[in-house]
C-alpha atoms as a PDB file:
ATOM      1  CA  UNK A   1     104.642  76.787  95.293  1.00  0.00           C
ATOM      2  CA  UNK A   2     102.913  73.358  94.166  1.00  0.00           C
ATOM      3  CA  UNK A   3     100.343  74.091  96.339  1.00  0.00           C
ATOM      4  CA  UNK A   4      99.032  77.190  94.290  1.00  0.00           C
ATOM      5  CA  UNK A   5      97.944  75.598  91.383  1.00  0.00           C
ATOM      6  CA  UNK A   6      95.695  73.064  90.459  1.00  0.00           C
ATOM      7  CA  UNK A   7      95.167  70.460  87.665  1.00  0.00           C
ATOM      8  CA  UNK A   8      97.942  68.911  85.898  1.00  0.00           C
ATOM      9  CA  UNK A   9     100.349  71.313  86.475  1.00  0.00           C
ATOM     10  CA  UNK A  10     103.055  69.492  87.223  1.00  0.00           C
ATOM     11  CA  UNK A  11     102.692  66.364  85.121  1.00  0.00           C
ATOM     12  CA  UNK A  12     106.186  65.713  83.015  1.00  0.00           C
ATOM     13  CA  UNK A  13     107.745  68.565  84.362  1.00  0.00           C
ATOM     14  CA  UNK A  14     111.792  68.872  84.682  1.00  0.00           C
ATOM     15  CA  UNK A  15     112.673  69.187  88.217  1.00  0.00           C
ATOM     16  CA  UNK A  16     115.398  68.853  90.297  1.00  0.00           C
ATOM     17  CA  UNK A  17     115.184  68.074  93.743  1.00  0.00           C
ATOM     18  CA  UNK A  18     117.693  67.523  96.712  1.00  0.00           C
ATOM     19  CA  UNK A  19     116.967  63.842  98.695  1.00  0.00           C
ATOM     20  CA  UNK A  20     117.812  61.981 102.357  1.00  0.00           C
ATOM     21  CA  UNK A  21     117.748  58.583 102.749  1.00  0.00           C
ATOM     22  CA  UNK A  22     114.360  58.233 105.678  1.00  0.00           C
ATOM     23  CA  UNK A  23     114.386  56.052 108.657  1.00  0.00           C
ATOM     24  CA  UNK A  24     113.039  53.006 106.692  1.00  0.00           C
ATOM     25  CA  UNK A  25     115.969  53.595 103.834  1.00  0.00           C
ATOM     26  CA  UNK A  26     114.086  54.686 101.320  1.00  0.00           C
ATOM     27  CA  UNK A  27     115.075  57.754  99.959  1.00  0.00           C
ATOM     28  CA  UNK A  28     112.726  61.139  99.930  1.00  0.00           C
ATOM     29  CA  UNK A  29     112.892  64.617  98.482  1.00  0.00           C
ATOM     30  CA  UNK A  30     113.093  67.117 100.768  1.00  0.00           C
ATOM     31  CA  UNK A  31     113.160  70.233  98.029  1.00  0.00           C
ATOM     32  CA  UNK A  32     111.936  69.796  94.663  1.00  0.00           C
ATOM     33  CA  UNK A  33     112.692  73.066  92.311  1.00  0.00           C
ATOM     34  CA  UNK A  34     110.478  72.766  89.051  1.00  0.00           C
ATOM     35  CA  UNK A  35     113.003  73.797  85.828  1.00  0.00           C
ATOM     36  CA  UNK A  36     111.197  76.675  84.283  1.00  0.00           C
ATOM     37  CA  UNK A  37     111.352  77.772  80.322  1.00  0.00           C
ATOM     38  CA  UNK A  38     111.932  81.368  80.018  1.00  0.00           C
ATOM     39  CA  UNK A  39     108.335  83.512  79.373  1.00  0.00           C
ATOM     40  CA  UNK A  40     106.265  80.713  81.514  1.00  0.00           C
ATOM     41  CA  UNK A  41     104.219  81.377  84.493  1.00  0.00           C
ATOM     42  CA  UNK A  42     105.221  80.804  88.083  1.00  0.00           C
ATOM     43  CA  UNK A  43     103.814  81.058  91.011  1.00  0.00           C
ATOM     44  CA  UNK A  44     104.903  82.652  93.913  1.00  0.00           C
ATOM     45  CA  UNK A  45     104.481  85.838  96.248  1.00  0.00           C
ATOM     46  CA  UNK A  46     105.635  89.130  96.161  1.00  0.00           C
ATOM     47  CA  UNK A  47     107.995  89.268  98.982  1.00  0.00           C
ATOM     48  CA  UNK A  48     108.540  93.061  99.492  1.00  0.00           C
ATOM     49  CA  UNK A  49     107.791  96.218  97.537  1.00  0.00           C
ATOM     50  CA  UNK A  50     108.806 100.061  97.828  1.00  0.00           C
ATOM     51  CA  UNK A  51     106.268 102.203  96.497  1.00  0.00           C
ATOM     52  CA  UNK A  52     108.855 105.219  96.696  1.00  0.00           C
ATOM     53  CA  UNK A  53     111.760 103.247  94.720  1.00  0.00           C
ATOM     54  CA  UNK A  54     109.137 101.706  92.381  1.00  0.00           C
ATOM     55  CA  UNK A  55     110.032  98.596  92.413  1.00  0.00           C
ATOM     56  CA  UNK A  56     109.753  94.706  94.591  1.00  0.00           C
ATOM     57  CA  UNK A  57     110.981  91.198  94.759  1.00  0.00           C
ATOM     58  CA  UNK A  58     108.794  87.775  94.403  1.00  0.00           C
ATOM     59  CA  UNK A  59     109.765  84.566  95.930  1.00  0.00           C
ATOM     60  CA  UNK A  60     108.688  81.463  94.408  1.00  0.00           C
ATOM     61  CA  UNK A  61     109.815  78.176  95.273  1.00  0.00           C
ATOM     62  CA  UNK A  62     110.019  77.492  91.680  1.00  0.00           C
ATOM     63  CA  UNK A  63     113.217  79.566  91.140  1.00  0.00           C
ATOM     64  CA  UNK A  64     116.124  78.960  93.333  1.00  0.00           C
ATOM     65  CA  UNK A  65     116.539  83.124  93.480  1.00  0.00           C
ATOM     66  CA  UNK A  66     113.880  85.836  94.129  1.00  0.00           C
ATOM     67  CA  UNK A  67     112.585  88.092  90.910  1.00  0.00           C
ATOM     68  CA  UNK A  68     113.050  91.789  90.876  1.00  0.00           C
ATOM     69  CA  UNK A  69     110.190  93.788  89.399  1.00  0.00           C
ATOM     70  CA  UNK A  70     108.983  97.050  88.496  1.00  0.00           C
ATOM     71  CA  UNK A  71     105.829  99.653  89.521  1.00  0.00           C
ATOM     72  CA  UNK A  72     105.263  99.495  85.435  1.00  0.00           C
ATOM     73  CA  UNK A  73     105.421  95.124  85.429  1.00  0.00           C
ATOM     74  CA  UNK A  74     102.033  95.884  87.290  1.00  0.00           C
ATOM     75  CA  UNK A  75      98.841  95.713  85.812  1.00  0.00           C
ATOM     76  CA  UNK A  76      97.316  99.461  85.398  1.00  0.00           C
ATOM     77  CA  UNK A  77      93.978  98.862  87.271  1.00  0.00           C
ATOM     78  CA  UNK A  78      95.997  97.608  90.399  1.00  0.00           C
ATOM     79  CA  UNK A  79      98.369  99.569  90.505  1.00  0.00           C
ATOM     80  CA  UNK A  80      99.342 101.317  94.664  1.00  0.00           C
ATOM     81  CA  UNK A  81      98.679 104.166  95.419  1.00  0.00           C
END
């Protein structure tokens, strides 16, 4: 999510993006999926988490699927329960 960040994020990023041609024929993105390096940041949101299984899902519109993670991917000092 663009939206999350601020700055110069985005500048000279890879992306790819699906497009429709508009009503004046000029064409527009209407998803735009930022290519990501392995080990960089994204943002997103976690998306659901089971405190009994140990473990959650994030969604990011920067990925095209959502990313699995783990009770110990979670910083100690905010950590449920």
């Amino acid at each position: 999510d663009t939206k999350e960040v601020q700055g110069n994020f985005l500048n000279n990023r890879a992306v790819t993006f699906e497009y429709a041609e508009g009503p004046d024929g000029r064409m527009k993105a209407t998803a735009v999926h930022i290519a990501l390096e392995e080990g960089q940041n994204a943002a997103g949101r976690i998306k659901s988490y089971s405190d009994k299984n140990g473990y959650g899902f994030i969604t990011s519109s920067m990925l095209d699927d959502d990313v699995r993670f783990q009770r110990m991917d979670i910083p100690s000092n905010v950590q449920p329960g």
